[in-house]
C-alpha atoms as a PDB file:
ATOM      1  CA  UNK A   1      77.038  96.837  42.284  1.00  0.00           C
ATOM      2  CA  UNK A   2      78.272  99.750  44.349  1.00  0.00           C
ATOM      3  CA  UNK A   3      80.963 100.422  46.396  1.00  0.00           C
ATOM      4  CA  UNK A   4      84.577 101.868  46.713  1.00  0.00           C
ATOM      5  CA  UNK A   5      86.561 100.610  43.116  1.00  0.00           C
ATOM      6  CA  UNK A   6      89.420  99.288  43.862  1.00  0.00           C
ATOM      7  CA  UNK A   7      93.210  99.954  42.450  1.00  0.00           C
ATOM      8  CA  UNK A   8      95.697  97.708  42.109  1.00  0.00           C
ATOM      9  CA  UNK A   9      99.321  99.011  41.973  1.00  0.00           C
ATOM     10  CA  UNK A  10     103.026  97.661  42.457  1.00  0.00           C
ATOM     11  CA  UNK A  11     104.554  97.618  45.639  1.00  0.00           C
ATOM     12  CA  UNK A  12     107.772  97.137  44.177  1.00  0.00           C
ATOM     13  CA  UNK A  13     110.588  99.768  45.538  1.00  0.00           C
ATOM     14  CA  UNK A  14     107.840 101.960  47.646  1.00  0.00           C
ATOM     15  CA  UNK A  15     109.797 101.652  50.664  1.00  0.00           C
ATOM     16  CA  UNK A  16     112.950 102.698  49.410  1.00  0.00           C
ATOM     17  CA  UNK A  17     111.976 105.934  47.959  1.00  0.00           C
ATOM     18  CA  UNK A  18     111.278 109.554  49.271  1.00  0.00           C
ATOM     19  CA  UNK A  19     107.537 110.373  48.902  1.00  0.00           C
ATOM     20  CA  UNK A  20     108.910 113.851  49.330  1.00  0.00           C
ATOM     21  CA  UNK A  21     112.041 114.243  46.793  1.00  0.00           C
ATOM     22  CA  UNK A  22     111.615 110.608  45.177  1.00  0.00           C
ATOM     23  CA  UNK A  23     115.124 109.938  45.904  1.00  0.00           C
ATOM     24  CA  UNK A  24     116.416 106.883  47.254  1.00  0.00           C
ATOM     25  CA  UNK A  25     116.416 106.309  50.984  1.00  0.00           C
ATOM     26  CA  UNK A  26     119.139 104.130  53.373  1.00  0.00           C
ATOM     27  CA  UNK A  27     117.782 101.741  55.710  1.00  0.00           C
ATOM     28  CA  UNK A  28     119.303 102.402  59.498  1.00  0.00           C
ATOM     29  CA  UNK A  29     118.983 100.546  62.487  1.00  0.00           C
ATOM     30  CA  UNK A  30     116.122  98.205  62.739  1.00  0.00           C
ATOM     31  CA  UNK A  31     112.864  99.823  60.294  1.00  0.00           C
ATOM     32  CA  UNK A  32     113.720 103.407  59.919  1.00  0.00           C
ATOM     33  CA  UNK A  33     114.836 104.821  56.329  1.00  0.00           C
ATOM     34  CA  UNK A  34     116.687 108.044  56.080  1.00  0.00           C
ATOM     35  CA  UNK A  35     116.817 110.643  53.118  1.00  0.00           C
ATOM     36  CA  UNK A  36     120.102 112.254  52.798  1.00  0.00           C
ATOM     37  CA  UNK A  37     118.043 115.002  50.406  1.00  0.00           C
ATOM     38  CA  UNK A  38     114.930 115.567  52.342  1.00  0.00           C
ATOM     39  CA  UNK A  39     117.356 115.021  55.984  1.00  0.00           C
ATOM     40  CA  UNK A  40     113.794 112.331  56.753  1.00  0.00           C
ATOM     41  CA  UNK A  41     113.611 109.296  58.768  1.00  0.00           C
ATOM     42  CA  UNK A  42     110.258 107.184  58.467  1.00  0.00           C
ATOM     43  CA  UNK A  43     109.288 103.590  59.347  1.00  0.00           C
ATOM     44  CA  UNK A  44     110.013 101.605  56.164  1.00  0.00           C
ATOM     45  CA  UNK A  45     106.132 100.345  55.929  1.00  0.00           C
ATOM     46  CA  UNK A  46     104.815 103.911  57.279  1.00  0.00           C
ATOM     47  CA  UNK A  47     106.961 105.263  54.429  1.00  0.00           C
ATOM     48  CA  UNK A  48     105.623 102.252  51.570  1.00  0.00           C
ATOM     49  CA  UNK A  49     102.279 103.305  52.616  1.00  0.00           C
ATOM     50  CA  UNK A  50     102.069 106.585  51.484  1.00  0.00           C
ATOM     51  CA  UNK A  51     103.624 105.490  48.574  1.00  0.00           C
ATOM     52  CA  UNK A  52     101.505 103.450  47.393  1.00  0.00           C
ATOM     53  CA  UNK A  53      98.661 105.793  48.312  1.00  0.00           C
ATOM     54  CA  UNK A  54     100.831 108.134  45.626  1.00  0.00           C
ATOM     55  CA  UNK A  55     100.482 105.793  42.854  1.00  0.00           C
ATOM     56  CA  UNK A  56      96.876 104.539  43.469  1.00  0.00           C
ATOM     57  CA  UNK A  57      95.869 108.710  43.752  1.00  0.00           C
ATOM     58  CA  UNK A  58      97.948 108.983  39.795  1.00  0.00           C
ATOM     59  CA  UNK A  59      94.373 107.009  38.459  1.00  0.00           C
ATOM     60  CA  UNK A  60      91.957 108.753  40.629  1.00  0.00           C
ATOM     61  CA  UNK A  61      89.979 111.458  37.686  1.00  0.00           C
ATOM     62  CA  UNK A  62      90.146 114.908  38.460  1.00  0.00           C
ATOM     63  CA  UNK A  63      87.131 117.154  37.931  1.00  0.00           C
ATOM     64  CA  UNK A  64      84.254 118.899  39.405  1.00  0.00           C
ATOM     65  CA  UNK A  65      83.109 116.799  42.359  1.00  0.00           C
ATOM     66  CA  UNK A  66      80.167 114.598  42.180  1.00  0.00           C
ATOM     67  CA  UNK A  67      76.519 115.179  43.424  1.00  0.00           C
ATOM     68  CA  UNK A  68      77.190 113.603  46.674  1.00  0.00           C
ATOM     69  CA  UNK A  69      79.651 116.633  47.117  1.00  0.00           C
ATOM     70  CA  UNK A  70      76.963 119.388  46.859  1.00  0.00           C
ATOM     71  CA  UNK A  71      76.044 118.805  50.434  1.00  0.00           C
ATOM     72  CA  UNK A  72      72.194 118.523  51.589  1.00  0.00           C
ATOM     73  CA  UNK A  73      70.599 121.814  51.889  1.00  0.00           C
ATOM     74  CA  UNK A  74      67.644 120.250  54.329  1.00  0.00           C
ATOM     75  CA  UNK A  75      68.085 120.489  58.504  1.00  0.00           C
ATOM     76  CA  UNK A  76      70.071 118.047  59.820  1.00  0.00           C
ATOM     77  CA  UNK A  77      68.718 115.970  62.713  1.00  0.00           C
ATOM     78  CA  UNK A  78      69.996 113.605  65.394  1.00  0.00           C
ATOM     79  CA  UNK A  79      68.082 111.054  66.825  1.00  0.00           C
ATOM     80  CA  UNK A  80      68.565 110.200  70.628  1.00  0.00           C
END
């Protein structure tokens, strides 16, 4: 069966830390966080996003890329 695998990771705490510094943000008016480090402000779910992207990337293998990376050599056409 094909298809994109999928990762599972903890969303514990992702909105409450820097995805820049990893320090702890503050929560100010309504859903904006601020870094006192980084001198940031981000949407608290904008901010748990990326986040979570972080940890999901940490099981992602690193290599040489795959054959569907070499490209296709042959002309490319577009059908009308």
């Amino acid at each position: 069966m094909g298809g994109l695998p999928i990762i599972y990771v903890k969303a514990g705490g992702t909105s409450s830390k820097c995805p820049v510094c990893g320090d702890k943000l503050f929560a100010e008016e309504g859903r904006m966080m601020y870094c006192v480090k980084c001198r940031r402000r981000v949407d608290r779910d904008v901010n748990a996003s990326i986040n979570i992207f972080k940890r999901g990337m940490r099981f992602v293998p690193v290599g040489p890329a795959g054959e569907a990376m070499n490209g296709n050599s042959g002309t490319l056409q577009f059908q009308r």
